[in-house]
Protein backbone atom coordinates (compact mmCIF):
# COMPACT_ATOMS: atom_id res chain seq x y z
CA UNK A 1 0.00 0.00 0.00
CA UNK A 2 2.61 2.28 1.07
CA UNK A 3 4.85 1.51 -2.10
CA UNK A 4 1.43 1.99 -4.31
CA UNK A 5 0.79 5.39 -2.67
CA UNK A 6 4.22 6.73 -2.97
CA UNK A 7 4.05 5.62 -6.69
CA UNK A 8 0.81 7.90 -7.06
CA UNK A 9 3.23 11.10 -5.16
CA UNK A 10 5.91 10.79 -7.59
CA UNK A 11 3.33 10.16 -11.15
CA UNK A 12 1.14 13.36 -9.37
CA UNK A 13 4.73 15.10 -8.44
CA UNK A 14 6.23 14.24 -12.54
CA UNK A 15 2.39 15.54 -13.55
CA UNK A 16 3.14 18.69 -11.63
CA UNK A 17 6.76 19.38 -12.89
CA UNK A 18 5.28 18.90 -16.47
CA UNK A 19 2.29 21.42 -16.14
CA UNK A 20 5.16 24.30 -14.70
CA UNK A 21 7.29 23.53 -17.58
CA UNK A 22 4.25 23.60 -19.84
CA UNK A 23 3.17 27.09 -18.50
CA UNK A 24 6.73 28.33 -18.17
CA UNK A 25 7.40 27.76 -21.98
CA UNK A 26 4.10 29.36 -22.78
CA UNK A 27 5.18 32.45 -20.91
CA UNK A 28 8.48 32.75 -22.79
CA UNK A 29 6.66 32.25 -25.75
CA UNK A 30 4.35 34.93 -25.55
CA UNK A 31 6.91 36.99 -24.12
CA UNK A 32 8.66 37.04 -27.63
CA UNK A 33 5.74 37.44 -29.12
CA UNK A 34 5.45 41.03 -27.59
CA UNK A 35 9.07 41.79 -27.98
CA UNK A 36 8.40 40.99 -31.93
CA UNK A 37 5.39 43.17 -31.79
CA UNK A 38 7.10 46.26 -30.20
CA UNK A 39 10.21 45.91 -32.32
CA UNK A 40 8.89 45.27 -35.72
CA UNK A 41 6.32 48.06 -35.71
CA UNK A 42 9.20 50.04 -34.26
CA UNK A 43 11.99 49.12 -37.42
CA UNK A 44 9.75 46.80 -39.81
CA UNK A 45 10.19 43.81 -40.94
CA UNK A 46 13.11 43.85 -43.14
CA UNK A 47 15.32 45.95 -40.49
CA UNK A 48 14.30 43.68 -37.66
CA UNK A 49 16.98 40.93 -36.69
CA UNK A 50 16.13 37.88 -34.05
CA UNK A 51 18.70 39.23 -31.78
CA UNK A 52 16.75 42.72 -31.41
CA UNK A 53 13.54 40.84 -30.31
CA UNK A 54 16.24 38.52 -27.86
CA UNK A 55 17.25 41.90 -26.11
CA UNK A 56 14.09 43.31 -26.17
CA UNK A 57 12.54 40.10 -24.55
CA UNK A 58 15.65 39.99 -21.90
CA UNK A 59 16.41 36.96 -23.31
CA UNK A 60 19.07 34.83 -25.38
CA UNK A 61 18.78 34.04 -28.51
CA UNK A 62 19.01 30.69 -28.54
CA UNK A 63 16.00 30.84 -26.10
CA UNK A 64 13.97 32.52 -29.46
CA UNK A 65 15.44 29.74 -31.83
CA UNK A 66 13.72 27.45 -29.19
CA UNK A 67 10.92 28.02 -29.63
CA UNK A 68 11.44 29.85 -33.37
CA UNK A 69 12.76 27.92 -36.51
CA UNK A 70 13.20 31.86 -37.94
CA UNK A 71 12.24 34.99 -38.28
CA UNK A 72 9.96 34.11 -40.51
CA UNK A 73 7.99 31.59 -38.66
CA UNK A 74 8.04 33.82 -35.77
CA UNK A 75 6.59 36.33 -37.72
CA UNK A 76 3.91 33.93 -38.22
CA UNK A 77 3.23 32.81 -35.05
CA UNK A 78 3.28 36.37 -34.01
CA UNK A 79 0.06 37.19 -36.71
CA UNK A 80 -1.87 33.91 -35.77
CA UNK A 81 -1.39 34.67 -31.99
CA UNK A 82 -4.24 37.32 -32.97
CA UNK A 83 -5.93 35.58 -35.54
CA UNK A 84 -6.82 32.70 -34.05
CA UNK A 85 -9.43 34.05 -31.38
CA UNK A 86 -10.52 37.04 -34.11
CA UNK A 87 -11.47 33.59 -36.34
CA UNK A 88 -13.08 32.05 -32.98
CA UNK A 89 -15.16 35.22 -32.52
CA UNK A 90 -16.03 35.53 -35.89
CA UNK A 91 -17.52 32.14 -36.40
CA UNK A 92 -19.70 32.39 -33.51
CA UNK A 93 -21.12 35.83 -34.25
CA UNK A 94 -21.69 34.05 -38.21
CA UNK A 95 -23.48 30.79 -36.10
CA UNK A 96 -25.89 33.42 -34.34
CA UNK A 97 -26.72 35.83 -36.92
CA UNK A 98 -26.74 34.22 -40.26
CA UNK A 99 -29.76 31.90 -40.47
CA UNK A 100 -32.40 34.80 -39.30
CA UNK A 101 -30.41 37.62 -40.41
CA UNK A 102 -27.32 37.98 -42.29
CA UNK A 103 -27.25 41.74 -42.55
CA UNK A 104 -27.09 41.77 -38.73
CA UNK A 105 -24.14 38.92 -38.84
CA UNK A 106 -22.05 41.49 -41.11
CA UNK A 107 -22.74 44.69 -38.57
CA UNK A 108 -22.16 42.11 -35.49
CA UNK A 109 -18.38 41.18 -37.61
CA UNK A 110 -17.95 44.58 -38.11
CA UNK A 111 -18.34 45.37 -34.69
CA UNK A 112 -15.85 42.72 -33.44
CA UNK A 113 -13.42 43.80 -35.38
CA UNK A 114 -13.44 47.11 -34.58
CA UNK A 115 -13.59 46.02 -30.69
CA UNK A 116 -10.75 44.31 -31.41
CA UNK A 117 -8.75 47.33 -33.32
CA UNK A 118 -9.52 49.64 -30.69
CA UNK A 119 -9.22 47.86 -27.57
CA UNK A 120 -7.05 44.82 -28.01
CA UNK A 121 -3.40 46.20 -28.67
CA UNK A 122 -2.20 43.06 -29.72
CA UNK A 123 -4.46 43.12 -32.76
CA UNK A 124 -4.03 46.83 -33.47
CA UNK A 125 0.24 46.71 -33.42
CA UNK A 126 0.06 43.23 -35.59
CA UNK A 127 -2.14 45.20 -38.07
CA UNK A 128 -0.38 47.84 -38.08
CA UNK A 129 2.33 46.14 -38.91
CA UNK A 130 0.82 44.12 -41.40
CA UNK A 131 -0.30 47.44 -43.62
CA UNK A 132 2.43 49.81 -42.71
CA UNK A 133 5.88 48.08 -41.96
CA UNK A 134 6.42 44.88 -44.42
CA UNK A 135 8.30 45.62 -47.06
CA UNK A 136 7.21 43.19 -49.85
CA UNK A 137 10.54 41.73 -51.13
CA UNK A 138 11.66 38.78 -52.73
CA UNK A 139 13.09 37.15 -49.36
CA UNK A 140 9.56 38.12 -47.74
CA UNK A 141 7.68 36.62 -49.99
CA UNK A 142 5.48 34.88 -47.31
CA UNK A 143 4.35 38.36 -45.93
CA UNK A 144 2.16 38.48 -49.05
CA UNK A 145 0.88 35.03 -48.87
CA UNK A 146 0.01 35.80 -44.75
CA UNK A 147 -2.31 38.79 -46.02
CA UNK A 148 -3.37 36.66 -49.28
CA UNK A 149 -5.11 33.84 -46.85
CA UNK A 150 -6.36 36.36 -44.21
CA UNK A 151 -8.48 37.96 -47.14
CA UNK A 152 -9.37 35.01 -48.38
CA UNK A 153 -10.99 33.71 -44.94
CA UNK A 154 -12.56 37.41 -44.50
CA UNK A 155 -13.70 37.18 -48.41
CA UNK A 156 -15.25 34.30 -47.83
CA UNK A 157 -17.76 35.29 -44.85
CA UNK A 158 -18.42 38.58 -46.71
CA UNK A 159 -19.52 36.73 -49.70
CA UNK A 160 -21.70 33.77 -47.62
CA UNK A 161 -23.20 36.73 -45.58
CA UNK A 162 -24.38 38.65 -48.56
CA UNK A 163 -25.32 35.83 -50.24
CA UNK A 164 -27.48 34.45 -47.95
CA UNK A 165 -28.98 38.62 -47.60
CA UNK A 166 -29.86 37.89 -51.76
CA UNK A 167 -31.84 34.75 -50.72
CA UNK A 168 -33.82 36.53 -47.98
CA UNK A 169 -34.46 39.52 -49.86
CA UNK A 170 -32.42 41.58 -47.82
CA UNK A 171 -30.65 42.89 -50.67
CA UNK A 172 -30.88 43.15 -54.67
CA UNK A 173 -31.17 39.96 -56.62
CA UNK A 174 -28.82 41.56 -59.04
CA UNK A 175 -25.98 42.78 -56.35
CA UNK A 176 -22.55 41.89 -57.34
CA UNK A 177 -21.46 40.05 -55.14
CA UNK A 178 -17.56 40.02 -55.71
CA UNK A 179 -17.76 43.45 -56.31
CA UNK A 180 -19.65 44.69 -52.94
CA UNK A 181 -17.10 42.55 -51.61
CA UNK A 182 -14.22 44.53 -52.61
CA UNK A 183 -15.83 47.54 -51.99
CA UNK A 184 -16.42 46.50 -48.26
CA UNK A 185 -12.74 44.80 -48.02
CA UNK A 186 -11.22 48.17 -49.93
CA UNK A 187 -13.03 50.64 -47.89
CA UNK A 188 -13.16 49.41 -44.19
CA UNK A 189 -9.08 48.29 -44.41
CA UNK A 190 -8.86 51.92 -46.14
CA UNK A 191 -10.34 53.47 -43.29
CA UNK A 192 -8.04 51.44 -40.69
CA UNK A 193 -5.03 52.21 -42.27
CA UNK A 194 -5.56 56.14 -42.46
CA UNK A 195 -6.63 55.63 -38.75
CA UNK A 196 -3.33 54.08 -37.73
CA UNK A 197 -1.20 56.66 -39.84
CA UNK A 198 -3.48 59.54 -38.86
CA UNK A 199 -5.64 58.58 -35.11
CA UNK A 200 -6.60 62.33 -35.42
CA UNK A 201 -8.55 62.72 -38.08
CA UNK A 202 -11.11 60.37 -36.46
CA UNK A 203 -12.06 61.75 -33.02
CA UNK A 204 -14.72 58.51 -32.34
CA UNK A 205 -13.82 55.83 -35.03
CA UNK A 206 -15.88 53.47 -33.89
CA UNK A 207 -18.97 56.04 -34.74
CA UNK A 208 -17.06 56.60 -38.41
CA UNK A 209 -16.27 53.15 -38.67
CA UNK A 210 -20.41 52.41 -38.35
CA UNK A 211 -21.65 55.24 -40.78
CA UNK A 212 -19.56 53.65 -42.91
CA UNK A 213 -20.55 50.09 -43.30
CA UNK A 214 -24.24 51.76 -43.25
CA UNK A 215 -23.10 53.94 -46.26
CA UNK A 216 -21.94 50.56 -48.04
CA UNK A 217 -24.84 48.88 -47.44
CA UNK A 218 -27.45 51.74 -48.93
CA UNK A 219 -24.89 51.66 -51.68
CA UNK A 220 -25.38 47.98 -52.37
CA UNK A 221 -29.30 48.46 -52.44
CA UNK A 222 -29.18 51.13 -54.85
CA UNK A 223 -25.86 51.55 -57.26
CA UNK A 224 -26.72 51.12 -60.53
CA UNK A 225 -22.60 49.95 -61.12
CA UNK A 226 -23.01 47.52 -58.42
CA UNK A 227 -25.37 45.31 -60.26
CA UNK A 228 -24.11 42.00 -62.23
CA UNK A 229 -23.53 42.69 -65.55
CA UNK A 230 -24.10 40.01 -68.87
């Protein structure tokens, strides 16, 4: 009995040690995640080594190639660190909204996403970043391909949502689909990007942000260039 108990201890005890190492490598993780943040939205991409994110994260660099190949795939892990829950959140305001009303799932998106802009500065510096401080060059090639799949996944809601608006009646029969797409992608990443370059010209951008995606939505109803052609 006493041999079985003290068995249990030491499996509990190994348990124990594992969990600590578990949450102790998830700390240092994240921990370079933020140094990358701060100093790639303070030099970009291209002028941004792995030992200026070491220093900046008071640690070694072999401590970043840990738990980094490169900087490549710690730029990477560094967008999807955001992503992830935005994709989360997304899905289950889509769930909610679409079935009885898909106009409502778009403002509901919108919403979250502008939440998330404002108030999450995770989100807002990776963004930033993102739009204002990748230079796209041959040897960062998979900067582009990081935005291609992000618009993609976005694309793709946008067009189910207004889609499924068509089949309720919600909007034209006629709309353009792909086009009011771009037109929503074009003009609310617009919008953020002349925020981040110029947070003055918007004194309440969540208000601007909303007249906005109302102004694209009377648009869809009644442009005359916004209905399929052939």
């Amino acid at each position: 009995m006493q041999q079985e108990t003290a068995a249990k201890i030491t499996r509990g005890s190994g348990k124990s040690r594992e969990n600590i190492q578990k949450k102790k490598a998830a700390y240092t993780r994240n921990r370079i995640l933020d140094a990358a943040e701060d100093v790639f939205n303070d030099r970009g991409y291209s002028q941004t080594s792995l030992n200026e994110i070491a220093q900046v994260a008071g640690m070694t660099r072999g401590a970043v190639y840990w738990h980094f190949k490169n900087k490549e795939d710690l730029f990477n892990a560094m967008c999807e660190r955001v992503r992830e829950p935005m994709r989360v959140l997304l899905e289950e305001t889509v769930r909610k909204k679409m079935a009885e009303d898909p106009i409502a799932q778009l403002v509901s998106a919108h919403e979250c996403f502008m939440r998330e802009m404002v108030g999450n500065a995770h989100y807002r510096k990776v963004t930033e970043i993102l739009l204002l401080k990748c230079e796209h060059t041959v040897v960062a090639t998979h900067i582009l391909e990081n935005k291609r799949q992000w618009r993609d996944y976005i694309s793709d809601l946008l067009q189910g949502a207004l889609e499924s608006a068509k089949r309720q009646g919600a909007l034209p029969e006629d709309l353009d689909v792909p086009m009011a797409v771009d037109v929503m992608f074009s003009s609310f990443w617009g919008m953020i990007g002349d925020w981040l370059v110029s947070p003055g010209r918007y004194p309440d951008i969540m208000a601007h942000a909303k007249r906005l995606h109302s102004a694209m939505f009377d648009l869809f109803r009644t442009s005359p260039n916004l209905k399929k052609t052939g």
